[in-house]
N, C-alpha and C. Protein backbone atom coordinates (compact mmCIF):
# COMPACT_ATOMS: atom_id res chain seq x y z
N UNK A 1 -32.12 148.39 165.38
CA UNK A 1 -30.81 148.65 165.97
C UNK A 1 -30.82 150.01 166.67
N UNK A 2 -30.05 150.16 167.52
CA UNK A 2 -29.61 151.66 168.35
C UNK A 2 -29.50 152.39 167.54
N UNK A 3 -29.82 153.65 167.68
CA UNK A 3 -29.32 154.43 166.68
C UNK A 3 -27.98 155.23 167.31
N UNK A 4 -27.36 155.02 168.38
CA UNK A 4 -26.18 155.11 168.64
C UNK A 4 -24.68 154.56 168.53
N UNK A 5 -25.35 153.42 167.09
CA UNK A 5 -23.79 152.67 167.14
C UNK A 5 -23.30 153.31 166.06
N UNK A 6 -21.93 153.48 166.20
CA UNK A 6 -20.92 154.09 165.17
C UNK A 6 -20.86 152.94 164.26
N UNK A 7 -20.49 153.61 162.86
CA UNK A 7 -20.16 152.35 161.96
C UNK A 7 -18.55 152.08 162.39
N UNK A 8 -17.89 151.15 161.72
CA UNK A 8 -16.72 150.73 162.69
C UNK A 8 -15.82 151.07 161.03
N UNK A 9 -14.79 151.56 160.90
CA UNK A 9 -14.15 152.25 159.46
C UNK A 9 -13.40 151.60 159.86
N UNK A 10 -12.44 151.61 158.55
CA UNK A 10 -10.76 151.42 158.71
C UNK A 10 -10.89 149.63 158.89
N UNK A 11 -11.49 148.90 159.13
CA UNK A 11 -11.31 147.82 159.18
C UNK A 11 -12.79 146.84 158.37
N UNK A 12 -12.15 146.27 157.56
CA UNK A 12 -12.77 145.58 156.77
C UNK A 12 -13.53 144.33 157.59
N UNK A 13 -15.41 144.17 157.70
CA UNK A 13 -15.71 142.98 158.22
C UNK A 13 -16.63 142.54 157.82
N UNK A 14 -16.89 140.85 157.62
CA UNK A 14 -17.86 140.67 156.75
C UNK A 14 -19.38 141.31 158.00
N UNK A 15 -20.14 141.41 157.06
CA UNK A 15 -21.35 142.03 157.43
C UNK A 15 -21.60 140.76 158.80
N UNK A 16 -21.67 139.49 158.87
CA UNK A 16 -22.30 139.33 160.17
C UNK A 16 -21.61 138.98 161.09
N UNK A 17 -20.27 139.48 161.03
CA UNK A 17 -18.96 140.11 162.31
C UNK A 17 -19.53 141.58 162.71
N UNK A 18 -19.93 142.18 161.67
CA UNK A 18 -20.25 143.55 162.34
C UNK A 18 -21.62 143.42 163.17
N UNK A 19 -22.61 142.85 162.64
CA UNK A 19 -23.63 142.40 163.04
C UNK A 19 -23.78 141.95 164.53
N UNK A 20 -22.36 141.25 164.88
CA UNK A 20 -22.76 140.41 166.02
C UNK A 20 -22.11 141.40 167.13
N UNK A 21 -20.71 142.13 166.22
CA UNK A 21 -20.66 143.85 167.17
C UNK A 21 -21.09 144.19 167.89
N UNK A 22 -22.33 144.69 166.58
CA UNK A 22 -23.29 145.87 166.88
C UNK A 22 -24.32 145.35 168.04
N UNK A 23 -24.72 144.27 168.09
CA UNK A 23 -25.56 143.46 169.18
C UNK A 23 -24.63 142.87 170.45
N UNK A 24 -23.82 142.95 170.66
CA UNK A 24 -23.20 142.87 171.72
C UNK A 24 -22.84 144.00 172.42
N UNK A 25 -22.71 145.48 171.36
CA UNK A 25 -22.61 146.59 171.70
C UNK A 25 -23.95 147.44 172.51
N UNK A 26 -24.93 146.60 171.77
CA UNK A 26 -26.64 147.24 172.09
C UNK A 26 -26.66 146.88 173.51
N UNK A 27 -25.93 145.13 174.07
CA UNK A 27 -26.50 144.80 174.96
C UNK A 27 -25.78 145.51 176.45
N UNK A 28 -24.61 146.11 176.09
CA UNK A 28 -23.50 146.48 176.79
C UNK A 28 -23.86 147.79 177.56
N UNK A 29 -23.44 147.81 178.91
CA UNK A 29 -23.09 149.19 179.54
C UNK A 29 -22.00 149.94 179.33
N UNK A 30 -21.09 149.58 179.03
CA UNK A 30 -19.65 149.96 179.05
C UNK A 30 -18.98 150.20 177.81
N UNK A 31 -19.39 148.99 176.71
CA UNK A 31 -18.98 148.96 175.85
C UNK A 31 -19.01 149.74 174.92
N UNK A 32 -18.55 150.67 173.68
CA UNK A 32 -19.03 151.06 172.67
C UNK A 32 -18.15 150.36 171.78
N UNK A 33 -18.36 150.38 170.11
CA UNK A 33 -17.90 149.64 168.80
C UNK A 33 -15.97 149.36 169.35
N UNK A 34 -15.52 150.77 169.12
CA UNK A 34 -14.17 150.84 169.20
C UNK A 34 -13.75 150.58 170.53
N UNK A 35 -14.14 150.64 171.62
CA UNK A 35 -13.90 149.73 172.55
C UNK A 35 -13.61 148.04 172.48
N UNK A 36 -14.58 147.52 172.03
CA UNK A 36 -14.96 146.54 171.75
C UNK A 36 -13.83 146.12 170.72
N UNK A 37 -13.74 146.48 169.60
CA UNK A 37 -12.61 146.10 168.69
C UNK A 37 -11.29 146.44 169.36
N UNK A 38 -11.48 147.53 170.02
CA UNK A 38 -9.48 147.15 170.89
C UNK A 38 -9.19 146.42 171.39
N UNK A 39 -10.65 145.83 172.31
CA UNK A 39 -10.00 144.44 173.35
C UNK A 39 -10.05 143.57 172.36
N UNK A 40 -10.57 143.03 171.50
CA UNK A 40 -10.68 142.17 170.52
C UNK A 40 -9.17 142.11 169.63
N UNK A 41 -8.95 142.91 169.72
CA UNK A 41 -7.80 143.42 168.87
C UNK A 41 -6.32 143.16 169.74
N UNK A 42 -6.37 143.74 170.99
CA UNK A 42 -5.90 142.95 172.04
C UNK A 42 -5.19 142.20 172.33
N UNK A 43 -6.71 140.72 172.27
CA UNK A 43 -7.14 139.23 172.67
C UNK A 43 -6.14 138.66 171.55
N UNK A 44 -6.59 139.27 170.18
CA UNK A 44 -5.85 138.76 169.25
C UNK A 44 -4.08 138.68 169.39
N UNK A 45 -3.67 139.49 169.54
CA UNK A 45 -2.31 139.99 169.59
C UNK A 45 -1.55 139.22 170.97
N UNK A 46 -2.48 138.73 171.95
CA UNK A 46 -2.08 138.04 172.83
C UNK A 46 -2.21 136.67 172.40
N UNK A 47 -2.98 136.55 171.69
CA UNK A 47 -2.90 135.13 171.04
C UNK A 47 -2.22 134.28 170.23
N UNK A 48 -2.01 133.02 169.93
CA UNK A 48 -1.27 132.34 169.23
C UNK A 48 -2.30 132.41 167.96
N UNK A 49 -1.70 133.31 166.85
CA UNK A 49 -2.94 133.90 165.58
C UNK A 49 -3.46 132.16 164.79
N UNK A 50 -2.19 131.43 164.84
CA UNK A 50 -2.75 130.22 163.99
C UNK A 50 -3.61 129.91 164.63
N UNK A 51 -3.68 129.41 166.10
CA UNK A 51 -4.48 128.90 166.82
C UNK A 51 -5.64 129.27 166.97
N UNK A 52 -5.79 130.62 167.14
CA UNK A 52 -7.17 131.57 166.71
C UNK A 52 -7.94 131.16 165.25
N UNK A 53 -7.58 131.09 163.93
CA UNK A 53 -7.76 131.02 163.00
C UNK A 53 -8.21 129.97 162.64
N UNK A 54 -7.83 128.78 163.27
CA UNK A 54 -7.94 127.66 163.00
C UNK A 54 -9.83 127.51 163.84
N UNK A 55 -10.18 128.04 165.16
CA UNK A 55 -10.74 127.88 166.06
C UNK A 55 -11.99 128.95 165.26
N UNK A 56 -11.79 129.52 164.74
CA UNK A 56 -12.66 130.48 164.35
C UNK A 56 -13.12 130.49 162.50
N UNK A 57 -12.35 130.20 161.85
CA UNK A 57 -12.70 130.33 160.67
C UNK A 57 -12.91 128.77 159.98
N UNK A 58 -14.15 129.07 159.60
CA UNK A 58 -14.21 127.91 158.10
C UNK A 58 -13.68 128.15 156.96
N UNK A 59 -12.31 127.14 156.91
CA UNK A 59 -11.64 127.47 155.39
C UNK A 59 -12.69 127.72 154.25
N UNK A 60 -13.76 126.64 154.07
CA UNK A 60 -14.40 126.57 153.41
C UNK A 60 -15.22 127.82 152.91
N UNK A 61 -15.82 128.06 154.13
CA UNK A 61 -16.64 129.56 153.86
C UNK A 61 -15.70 130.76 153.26
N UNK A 62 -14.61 130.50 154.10
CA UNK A 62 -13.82 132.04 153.75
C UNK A 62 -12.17 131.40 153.28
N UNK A 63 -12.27 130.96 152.20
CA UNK A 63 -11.17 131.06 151.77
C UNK A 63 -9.84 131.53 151.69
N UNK A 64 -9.90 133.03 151.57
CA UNK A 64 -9.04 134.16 152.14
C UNK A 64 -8.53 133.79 153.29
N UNK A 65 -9.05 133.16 154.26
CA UNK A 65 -8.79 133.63 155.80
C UNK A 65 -7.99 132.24 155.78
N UNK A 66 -7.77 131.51 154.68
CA UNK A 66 -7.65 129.77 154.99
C UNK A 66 -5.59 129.90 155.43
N UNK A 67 -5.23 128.71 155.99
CA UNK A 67 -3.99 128.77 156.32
C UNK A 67 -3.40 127.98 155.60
N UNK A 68 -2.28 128.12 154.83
CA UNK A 68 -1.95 127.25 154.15
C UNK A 68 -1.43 126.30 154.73
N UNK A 69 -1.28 125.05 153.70
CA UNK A 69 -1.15 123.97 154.73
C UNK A 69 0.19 123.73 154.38
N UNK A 70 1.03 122.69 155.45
CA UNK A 70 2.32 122.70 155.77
C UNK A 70 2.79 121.76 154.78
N UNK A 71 4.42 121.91 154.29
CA UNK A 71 4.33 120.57 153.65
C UNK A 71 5.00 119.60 154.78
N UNK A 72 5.37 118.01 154.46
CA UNK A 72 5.78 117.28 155.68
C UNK A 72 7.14 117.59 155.88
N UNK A 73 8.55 118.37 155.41
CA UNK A 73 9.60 118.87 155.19
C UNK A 73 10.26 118.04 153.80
N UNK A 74 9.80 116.90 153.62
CA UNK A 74 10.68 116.04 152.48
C UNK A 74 10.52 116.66 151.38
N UNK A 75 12.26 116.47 150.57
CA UNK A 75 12.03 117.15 149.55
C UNK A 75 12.36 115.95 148.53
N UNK A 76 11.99 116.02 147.41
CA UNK A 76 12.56 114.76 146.58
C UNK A 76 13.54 115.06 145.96
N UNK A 77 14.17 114.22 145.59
CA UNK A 77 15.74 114.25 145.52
C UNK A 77 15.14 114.11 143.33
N UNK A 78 16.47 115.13 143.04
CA UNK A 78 16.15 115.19 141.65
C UNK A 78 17.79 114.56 141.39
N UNK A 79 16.94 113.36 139.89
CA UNK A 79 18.22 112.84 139.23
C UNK A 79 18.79 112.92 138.81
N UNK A 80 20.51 112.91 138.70
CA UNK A 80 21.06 113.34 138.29
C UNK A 80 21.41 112.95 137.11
N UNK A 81 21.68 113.39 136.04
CA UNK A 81 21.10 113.14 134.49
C UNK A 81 22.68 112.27 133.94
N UNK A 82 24.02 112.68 134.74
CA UNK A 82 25.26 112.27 134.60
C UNK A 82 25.17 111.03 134.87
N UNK A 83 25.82 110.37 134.10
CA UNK A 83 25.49 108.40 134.58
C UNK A 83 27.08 108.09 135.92
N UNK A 84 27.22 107.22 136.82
CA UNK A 84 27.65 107.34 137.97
C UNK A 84 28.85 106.86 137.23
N UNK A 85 29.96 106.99 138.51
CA UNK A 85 31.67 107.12 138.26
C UNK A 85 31.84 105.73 138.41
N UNK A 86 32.39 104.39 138.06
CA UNK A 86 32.70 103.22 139.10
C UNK A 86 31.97 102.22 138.65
């Protein structure tokens, strides 16, 4: 690796997010780490986040990152224990 890449603080990433960073950073003219994470950061914020999340993460792998899932809106109707009027 370069020995010019900054480690990237303050933000938590699994090791081969940083990884793929740091190699996109190596290959770059322009780019450095925190560059790179602002537009990323950005991209995100312009984005529809479910839609991102969904497109990018394996529930499976990363749990944490998983979205919970919706319910269909129905709720079940609870009985009423009073016997009816009539």
């Amino acid at each position: 690796m370069a020995k010019n890449i900054k480690k990237i603080v303050n933000i938590r990433l699994r090791p081969d997010q940083e990884e793929r960073i740091n190699a996109i950073v190596e290959r770059s003219a322009i780019l450095d780490t925190s560059k790179f994470v602002r537009i990323a950061v950005d991209w995100l914020l312009r984005s529809d986040i479910g839609e991102v999340l969904k497109t990018i993460v394996d529930d499976e792998k990363f749990p944490d990152y998983a979205i919970p899932k919706k319910t269909n809106g129905r709720t079940t109707k609870v009985r009423s224990k009073r016997p009816k009027k009539g």
